[in-house]
PDB file of N, CA and C in Angstrom:
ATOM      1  N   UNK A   1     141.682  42.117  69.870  1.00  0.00           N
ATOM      2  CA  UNK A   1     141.353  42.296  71.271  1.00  0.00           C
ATOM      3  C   UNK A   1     140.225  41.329  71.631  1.00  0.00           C
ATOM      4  N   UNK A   2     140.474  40.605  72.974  1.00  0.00           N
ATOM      5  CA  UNK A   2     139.414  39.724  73.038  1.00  0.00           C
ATOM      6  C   UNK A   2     138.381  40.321  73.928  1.00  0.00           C
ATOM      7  N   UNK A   3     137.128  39.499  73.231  1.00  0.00           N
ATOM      8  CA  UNK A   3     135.446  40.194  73.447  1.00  0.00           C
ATOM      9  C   UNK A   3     134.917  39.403  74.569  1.00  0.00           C
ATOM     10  N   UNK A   4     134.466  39.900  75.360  1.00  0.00           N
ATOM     11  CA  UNK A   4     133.464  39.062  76.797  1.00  0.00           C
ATOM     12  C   UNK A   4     132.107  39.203  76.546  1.00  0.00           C
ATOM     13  N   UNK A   5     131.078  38.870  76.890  1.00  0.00           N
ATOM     14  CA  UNK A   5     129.722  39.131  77.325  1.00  0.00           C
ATOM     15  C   UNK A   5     129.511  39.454  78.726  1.00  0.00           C
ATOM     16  N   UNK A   6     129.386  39.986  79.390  1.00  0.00           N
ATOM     17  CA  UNK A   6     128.634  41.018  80.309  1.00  0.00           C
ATOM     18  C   UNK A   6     127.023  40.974  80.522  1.00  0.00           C
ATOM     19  N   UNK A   7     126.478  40.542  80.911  1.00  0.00           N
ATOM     20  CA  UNK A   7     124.808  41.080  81.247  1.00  0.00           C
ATOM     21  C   UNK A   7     124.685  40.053  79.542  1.00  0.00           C
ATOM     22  N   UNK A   8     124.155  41.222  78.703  1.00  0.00           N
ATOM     23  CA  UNK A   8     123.846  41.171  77.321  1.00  0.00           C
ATOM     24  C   UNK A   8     124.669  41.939  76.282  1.00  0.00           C
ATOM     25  N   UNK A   9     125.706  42.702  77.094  1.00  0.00           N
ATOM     26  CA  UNK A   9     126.506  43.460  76.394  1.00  0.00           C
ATOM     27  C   UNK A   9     127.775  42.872  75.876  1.00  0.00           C
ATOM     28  N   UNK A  10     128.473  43.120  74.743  1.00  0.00           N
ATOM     29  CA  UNK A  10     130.058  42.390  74.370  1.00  0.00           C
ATOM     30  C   UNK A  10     130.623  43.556  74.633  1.00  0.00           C
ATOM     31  N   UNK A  11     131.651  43.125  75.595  1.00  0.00           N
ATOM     32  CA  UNK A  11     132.651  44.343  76.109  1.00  0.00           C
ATOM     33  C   UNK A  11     133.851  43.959  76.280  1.00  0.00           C
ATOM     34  N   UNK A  12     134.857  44.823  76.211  1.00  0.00           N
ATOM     35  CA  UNK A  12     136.528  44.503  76.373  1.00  0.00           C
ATOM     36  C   UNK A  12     137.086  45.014  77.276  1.00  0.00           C
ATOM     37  N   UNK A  13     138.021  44.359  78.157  1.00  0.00           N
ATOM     38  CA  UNK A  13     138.718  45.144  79.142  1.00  0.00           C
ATOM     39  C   UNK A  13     139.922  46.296  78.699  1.00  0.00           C
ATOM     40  N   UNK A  14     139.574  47.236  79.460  1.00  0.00           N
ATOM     41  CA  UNK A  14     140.163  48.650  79.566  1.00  0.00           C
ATOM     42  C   UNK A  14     140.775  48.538  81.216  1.00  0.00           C
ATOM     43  N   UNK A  15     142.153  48.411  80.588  1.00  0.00           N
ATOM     44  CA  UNK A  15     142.795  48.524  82.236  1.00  0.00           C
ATOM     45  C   UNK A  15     143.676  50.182  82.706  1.00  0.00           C
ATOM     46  N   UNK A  16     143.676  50.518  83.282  1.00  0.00           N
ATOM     47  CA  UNK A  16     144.218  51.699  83.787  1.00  0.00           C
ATOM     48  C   UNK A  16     144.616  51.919  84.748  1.00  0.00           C
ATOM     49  N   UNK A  17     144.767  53.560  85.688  1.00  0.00           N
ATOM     50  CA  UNK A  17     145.268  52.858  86.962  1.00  0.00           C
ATOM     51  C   UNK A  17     144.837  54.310  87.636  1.00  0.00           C
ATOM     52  N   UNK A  18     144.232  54.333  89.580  1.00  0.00           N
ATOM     53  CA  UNK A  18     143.602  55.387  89.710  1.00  0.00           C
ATOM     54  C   UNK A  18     145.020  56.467  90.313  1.00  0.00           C
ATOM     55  N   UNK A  19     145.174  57.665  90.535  1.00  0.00           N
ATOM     56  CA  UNK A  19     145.763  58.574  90.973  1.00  0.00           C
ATOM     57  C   UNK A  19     146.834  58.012  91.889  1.00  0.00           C
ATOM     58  N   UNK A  20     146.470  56.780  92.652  1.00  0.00           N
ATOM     59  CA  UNK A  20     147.825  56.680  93.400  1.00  0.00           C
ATOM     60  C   UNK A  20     148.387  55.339  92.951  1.00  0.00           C
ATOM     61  N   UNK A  21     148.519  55.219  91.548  1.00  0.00           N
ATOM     62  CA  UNK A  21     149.034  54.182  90.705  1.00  0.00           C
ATOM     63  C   UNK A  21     148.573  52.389  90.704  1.00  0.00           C
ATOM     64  N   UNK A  22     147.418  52.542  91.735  1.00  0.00           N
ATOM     65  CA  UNK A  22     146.658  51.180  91.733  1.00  0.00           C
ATOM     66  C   UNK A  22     145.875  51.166  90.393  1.00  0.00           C
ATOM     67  N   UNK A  23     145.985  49.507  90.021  1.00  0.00           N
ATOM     68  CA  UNK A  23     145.220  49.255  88.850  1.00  0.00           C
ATOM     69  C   UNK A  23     143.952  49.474  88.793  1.00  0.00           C
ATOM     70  N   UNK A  24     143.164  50.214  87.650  1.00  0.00           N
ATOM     71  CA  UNK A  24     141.690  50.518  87.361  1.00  0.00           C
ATOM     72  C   UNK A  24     141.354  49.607  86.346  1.00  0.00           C
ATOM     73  N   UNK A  25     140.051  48.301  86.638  1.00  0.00           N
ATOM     74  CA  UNK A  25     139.996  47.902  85.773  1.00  0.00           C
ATOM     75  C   UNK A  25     138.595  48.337  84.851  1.00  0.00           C
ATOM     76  N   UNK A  26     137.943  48.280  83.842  1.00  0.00           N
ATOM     77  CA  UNK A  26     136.618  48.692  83.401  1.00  0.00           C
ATOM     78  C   UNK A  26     136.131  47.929  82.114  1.00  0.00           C
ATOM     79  N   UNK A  27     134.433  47.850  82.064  1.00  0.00           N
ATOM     80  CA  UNK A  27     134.307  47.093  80.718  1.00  0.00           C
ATOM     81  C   UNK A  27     134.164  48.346  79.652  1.00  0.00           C
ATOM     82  N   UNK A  28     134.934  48.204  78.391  1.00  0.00           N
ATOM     83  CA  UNK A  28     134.179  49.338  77.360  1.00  0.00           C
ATOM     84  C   UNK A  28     133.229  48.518  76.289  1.00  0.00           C
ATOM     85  N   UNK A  29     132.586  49.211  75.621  1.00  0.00           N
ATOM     86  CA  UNK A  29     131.145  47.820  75.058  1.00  0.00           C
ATOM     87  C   UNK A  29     132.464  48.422  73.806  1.00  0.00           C
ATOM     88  N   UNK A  30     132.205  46.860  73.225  1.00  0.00           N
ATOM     89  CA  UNK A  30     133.006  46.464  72.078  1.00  0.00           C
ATOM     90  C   UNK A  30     131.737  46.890  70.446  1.00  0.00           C
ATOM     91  N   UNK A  31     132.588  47.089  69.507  1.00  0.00           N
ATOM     92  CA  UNK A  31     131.917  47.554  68.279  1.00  0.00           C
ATOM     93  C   UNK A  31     131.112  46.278  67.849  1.00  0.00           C
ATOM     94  N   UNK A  32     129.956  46.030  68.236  1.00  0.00           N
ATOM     95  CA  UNK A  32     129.203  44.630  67.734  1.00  0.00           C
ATOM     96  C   UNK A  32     127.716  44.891  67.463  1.00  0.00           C
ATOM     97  N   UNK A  33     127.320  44.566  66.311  1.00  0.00           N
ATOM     98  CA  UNK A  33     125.961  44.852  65.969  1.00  0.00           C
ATOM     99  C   UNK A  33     124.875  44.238  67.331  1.00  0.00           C
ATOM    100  N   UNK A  34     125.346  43.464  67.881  1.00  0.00           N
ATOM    101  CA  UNK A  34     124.634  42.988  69.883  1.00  0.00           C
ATOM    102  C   UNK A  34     124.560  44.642  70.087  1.00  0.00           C
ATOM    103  N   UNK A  35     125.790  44.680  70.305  1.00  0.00           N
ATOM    104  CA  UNK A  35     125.230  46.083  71.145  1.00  0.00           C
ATOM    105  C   UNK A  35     125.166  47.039  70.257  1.00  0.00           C
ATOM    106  N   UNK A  36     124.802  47.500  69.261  1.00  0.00           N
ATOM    107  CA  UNK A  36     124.205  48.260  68.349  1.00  0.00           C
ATOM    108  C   UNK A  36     123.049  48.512  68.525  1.00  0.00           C
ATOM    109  N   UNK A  37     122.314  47.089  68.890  1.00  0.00           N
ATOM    110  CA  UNK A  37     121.247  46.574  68.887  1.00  0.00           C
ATOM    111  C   UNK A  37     119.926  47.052  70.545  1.00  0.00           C
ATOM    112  N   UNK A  38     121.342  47.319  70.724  1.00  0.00           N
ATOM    113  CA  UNK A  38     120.914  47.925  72.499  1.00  0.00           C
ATOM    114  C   UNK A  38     121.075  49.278  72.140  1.00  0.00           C
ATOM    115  N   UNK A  39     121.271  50.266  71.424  1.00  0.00           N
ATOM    116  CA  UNK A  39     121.818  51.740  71.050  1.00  0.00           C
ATOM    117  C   UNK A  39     123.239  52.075  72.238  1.00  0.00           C
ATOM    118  N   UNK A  40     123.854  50.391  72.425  1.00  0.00           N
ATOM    119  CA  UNK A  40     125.270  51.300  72.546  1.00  0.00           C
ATOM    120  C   UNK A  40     126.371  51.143  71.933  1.00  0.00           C
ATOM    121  N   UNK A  41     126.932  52.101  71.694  1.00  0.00           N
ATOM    122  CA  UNK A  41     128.254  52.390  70.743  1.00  0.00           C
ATOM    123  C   UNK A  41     129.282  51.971  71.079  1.00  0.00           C
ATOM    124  N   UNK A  42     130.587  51.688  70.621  1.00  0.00           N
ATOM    125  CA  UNK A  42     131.743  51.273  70.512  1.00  0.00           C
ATOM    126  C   UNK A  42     132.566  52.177  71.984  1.00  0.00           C
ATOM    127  N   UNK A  43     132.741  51.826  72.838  1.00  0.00           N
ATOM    128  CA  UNK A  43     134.006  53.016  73.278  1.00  0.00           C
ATOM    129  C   UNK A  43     133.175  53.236  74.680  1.00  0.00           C
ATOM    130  N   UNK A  44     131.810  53.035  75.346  1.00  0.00           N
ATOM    131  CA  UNK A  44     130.931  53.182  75.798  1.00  0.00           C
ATOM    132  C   UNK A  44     132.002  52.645  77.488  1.00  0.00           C
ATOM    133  N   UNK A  45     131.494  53.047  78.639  1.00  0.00           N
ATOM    134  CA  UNK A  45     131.749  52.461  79.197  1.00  0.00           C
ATOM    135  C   UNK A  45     130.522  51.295  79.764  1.00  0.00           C
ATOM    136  N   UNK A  46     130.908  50.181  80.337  1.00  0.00           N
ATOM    137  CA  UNK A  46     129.561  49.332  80.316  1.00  0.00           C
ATOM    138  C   UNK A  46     129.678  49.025  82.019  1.00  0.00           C
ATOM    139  N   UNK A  47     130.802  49.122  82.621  1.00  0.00           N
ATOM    140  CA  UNK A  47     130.807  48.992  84.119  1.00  0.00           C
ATOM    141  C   UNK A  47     132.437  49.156  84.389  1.00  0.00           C
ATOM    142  N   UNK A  48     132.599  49.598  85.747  1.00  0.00           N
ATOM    143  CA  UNK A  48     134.076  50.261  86.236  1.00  0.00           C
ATOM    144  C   UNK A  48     133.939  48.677  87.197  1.00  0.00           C
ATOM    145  N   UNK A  49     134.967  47.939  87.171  1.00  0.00           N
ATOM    146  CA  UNK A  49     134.684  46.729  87.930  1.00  0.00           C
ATOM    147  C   UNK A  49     135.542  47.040  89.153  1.00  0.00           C
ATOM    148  N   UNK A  50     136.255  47.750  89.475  1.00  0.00           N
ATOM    149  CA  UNK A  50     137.502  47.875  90.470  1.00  0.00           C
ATOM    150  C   UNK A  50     136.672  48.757  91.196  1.00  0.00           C
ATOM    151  N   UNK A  51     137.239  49.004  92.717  1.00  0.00           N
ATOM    152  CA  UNK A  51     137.173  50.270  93.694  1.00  0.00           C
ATOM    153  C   UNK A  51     138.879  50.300  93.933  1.00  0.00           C
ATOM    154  N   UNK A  52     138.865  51.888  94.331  1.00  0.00           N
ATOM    155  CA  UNK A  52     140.184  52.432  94.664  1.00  0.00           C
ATOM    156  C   UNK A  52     140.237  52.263  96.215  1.00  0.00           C
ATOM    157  N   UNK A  53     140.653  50.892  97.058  1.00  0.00           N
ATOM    158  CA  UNK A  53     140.484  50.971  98.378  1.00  0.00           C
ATOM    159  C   UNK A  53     141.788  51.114  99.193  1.00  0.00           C
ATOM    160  N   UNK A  54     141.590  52.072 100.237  1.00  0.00           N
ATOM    161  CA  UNK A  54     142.974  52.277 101.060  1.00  0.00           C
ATOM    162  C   UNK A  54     143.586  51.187 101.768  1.00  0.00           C
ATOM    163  N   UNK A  55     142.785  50.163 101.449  1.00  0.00           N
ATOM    164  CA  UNK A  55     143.843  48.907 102.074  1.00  0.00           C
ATOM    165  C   UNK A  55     145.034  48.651 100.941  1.00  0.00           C
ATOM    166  N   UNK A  56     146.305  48.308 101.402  1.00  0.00           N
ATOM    167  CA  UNK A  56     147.635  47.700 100.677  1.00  0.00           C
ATOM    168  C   UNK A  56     147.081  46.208 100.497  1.00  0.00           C
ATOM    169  N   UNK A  57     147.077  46.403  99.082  1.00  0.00           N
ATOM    170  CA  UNK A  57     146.463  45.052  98.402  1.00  0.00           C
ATOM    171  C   UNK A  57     148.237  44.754  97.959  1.00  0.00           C
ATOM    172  N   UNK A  58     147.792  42.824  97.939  1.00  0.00           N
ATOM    173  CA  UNK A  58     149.099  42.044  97.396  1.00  0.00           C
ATOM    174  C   UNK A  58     149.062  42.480  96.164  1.00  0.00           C
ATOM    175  N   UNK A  59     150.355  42.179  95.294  1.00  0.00           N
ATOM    176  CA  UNK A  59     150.426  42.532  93.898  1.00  0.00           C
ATOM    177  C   UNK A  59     149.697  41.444  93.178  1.00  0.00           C
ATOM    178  N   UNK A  60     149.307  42.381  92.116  1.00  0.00           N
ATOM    179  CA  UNK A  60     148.604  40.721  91.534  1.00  0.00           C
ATOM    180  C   UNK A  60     146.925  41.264  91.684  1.00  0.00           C
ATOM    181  N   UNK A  61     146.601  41.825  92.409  1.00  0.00           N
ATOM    182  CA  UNK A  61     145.284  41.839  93.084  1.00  0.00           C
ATOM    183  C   UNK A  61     144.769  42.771  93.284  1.00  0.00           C
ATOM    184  N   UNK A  62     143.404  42.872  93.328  1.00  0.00           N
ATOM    185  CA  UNK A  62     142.123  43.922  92.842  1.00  0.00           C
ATOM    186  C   UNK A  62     141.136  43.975  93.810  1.00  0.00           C
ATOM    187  N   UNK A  63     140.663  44.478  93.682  1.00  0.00           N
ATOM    188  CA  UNK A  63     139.082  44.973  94.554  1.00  0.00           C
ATOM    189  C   UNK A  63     137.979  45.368  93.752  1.00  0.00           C
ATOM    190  N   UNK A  64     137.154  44.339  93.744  1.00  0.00           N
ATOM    191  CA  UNK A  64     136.076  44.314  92.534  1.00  0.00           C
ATOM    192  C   UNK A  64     135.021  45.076  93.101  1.00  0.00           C
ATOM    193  N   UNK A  65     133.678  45.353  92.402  1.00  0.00           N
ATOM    194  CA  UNK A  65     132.713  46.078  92.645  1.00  0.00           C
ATOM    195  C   UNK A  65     131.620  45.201  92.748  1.00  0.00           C
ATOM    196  N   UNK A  66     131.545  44.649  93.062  1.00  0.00           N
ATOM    197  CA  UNK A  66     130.054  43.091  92.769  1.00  0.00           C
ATOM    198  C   UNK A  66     128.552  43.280  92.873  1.00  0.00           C
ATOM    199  N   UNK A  67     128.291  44.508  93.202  1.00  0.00           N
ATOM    200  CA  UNK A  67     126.844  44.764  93.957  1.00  0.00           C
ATOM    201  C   UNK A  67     126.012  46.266  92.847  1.00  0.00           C
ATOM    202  N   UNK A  68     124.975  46.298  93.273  1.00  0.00           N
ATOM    203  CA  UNK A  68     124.132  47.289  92.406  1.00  0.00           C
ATOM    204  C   UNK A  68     124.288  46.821  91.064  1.00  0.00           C
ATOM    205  N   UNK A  69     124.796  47.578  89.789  1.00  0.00           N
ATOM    206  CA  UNK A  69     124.859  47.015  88.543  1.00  0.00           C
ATOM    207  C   UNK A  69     126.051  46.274  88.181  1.00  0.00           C
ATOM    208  N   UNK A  70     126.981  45.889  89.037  1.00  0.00           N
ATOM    209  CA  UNK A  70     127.933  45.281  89.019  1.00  0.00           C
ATOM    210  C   UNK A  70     127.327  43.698  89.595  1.00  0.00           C
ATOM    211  N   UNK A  71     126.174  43.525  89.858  1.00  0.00           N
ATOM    212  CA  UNK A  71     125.844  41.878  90.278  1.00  0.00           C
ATOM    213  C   UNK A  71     126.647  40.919  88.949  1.00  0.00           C
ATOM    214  N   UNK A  72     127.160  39.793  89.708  1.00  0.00           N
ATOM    215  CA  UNK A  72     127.736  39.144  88.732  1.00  0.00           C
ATOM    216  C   UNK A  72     128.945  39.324  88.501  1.00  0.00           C
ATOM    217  N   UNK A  73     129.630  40.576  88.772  1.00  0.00           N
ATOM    218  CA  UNK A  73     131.065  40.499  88.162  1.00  0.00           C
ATOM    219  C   UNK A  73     132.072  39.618  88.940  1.00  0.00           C
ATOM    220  N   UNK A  74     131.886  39.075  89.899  1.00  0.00           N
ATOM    221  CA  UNK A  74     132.944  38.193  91.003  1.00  0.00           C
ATOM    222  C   UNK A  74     133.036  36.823  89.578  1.00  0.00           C
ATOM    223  N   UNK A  75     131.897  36.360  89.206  1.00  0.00           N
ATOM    224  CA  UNK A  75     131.722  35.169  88.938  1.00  0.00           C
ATOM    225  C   UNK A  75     132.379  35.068  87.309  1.00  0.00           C
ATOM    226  N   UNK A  76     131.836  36.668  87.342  1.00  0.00           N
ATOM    227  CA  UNK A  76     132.292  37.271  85.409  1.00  0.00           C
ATOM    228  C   UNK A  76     133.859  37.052  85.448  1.00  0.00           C
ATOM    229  N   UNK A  77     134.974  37.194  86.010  1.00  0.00           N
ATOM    230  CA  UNK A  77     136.050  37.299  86.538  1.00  0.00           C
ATOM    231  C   UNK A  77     136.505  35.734  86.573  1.00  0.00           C
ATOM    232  N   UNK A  78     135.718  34.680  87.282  1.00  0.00           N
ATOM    233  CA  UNK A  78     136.136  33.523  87.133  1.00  0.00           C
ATOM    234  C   UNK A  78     135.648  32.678  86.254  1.00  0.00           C
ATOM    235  N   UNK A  79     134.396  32.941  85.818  1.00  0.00           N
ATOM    236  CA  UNK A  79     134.075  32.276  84.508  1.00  0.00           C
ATOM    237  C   UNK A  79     135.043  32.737  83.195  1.00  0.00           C
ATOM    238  N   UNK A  80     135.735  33.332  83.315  1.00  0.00           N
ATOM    239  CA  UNK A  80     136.441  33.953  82.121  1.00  0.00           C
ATOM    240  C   UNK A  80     138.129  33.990  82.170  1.00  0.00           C
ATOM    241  N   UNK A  81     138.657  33.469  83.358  1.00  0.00           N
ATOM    242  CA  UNK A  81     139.414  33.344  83.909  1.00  0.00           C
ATOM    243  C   UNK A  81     140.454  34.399  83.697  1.00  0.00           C
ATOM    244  N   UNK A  82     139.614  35.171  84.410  1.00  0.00           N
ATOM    245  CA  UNK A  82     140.622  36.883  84.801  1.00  0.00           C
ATOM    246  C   UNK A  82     141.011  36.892  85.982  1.00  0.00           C
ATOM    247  N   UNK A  83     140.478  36.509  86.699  1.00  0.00           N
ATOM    248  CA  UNK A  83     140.938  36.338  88.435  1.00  0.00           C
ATOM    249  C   UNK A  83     140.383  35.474  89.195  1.00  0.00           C
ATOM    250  N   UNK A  84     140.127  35.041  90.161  1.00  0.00           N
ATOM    251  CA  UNK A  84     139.864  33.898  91.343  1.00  0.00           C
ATOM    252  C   UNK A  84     139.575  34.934  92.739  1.00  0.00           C
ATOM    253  N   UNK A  85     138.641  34.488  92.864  1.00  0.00           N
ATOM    254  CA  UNK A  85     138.606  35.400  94.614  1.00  0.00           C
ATOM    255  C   UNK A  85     139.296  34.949  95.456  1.00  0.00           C
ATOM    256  N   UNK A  86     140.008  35.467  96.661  1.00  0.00           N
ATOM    257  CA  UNK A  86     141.311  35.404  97.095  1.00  0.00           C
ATOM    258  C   UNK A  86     140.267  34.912  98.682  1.00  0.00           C
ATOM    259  N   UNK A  87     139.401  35.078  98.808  1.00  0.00           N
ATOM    260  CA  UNK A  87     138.367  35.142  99.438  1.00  0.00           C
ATOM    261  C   UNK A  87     138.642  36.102 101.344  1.00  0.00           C
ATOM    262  N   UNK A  88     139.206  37.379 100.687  1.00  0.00           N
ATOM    263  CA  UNK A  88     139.457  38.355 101.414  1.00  0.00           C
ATOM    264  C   UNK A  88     138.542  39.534 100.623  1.00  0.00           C
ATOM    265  N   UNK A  89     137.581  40.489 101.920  1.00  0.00           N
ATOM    266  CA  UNK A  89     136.779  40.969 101.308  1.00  0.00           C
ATOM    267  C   UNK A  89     137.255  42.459 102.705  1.00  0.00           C
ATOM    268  N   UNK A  90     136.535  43.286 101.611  1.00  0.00           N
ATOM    269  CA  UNK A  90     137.493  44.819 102.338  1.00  0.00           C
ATOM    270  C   UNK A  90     136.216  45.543 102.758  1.00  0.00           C
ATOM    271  N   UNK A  91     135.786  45.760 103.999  1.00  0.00           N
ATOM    272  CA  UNK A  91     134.849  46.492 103.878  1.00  0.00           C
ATOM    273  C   UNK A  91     135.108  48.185 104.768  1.00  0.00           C
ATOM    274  N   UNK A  92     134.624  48.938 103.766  1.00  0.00           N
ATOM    275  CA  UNK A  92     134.742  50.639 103.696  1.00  0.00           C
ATOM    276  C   UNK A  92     133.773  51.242 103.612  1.00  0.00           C
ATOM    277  N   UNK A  93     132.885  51.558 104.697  1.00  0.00           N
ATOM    278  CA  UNK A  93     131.677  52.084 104.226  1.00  0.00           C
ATOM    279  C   UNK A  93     131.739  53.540 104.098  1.00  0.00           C
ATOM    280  N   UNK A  94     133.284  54.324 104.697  1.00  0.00           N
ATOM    281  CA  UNK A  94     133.780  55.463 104.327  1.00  0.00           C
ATOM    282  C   UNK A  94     134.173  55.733 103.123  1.00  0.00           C
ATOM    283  N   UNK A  95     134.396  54.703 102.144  1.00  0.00           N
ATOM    284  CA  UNK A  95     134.811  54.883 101.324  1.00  0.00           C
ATOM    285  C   UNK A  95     133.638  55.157  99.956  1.00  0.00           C
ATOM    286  N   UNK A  96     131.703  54.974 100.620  1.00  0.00           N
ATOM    287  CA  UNK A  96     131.097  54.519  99.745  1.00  0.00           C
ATOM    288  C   UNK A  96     130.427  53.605  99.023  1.00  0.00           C
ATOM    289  N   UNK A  97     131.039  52.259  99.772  1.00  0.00           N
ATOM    290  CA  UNK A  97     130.662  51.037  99.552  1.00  0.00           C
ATOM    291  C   UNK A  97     130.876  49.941 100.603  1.00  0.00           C
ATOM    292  N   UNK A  98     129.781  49.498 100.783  1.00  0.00           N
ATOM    293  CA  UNK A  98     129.525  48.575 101.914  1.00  0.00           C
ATOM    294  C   UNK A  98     131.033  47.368 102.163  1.00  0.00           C
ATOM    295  N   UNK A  99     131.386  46.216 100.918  1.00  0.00           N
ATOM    296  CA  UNK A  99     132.112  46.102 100.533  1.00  0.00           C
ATOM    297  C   UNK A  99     132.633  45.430  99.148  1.00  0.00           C
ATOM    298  N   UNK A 100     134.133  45.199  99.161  1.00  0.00           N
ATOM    299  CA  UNK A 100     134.562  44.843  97.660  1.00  0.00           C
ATOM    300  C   UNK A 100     135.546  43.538  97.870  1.00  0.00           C
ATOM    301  N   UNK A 101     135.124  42.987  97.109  1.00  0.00           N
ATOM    302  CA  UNK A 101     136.028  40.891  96.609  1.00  0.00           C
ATOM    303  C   UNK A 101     136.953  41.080  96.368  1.00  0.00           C
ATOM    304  N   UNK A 102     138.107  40.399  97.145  1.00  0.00           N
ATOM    305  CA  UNK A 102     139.581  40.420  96.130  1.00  0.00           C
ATOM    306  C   UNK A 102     139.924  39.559  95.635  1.00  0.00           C
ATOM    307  N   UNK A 103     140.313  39.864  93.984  1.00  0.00           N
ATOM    308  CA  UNK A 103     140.829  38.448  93.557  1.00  0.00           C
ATOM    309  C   UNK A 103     142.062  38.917  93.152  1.00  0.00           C
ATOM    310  N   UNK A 104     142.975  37.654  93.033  1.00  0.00           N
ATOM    311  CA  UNK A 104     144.050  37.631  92.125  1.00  0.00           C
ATOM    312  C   UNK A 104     144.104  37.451  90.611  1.00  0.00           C
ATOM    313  N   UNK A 105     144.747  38.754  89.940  1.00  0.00           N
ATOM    314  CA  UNK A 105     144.641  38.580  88.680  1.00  0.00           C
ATOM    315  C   UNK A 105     145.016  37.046  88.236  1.00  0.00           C
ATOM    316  N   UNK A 106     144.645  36.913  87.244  1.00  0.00           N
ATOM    317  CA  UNK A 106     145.717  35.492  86.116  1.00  0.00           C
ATOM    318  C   UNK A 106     146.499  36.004  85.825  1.00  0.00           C
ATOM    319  N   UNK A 107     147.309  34.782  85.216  1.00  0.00           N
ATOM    320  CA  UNK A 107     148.988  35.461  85.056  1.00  0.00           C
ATOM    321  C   UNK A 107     148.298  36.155  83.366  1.00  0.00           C
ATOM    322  N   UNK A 108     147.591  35.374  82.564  1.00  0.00           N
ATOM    323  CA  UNK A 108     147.709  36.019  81.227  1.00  0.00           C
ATOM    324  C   UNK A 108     146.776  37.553  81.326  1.00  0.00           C
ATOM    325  N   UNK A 109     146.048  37.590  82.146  1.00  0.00           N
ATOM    326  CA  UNK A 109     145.528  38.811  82.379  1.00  0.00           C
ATOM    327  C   UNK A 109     146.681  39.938  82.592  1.00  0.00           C
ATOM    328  N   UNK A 110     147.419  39.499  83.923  1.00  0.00           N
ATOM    329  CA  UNK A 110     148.713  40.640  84.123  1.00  0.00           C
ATOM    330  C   UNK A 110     149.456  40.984  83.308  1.00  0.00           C
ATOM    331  N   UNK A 111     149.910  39.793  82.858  1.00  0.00           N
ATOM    332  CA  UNK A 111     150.998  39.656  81.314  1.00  0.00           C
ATOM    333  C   UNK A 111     150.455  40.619  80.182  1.00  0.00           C
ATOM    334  N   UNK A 112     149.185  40.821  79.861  1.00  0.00           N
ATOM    335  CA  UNK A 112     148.740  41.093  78.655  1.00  0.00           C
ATOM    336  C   UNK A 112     148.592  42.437  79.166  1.00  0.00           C
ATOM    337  N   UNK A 113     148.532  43.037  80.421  1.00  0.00           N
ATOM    338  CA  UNK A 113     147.744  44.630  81.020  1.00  0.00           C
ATOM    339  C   UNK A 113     149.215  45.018  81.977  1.00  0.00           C
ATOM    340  N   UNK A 114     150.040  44.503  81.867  1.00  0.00           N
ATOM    341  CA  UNK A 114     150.876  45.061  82.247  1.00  0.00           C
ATOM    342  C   UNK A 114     150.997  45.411  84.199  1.00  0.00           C
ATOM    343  N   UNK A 115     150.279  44.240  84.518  1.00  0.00           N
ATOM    344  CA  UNK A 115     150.141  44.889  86.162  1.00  0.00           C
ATOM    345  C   UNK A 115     150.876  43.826  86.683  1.00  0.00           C
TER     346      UNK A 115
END
């Protein structure tokens, strides 16, 4: 399974999907004496990068979390080439959050997570 860096953390994507079958994506901190080193464990969650937003998103495509402890993840996403911002941005402040980035997955991202 391949390992990212995050902040200072090595973490792996955990993809899933919320209640009305949209993709959930999340970091879990990966088993690495780094993050041992921080007292966190294997399995941990390290950040939920997705929001569940009531807009009909294209296939392919996500709604990231970018703000509070999520600073950085738009860029984490294209430095790593998991997605590209689509540069359509959703804003819901009913929903909880001011707003969220959409990118389009990569194809080897989808391919490998099944979305």
């Amino acid at each position: 399974m391949k390992t990212f860096k995050f902040h200072h953390f090595d973490v792996i994507m955990y993809v899933g999907h919320y209640h009305d079958g949209k993709p959930l994506i999340a970091m879990i901190s990966a088993a690495t004496n780094n993050n041992r080193s921080f007292d966190v464990f294997s399995g941990e969650v390290i950040a939920k990068c997705t929001v569940n937003v009531t807009d009909r998103l294209a296939p392919g495509t996500v709604a990231i979390k970018s703000w509070s402890e999520n600073v950085g993840m738009l860029a984490f996403f294209e430095d790593n080439d998991i997605g590209m911002f689509t540069g359509e941005v959703i804003q819901q402040q009913q929903q909880g959050f001011e707003h969220a980035d959409v990118i389009r997955l990569s194809e080897w991202f989808r391919e490998k997570h099944s979305i």
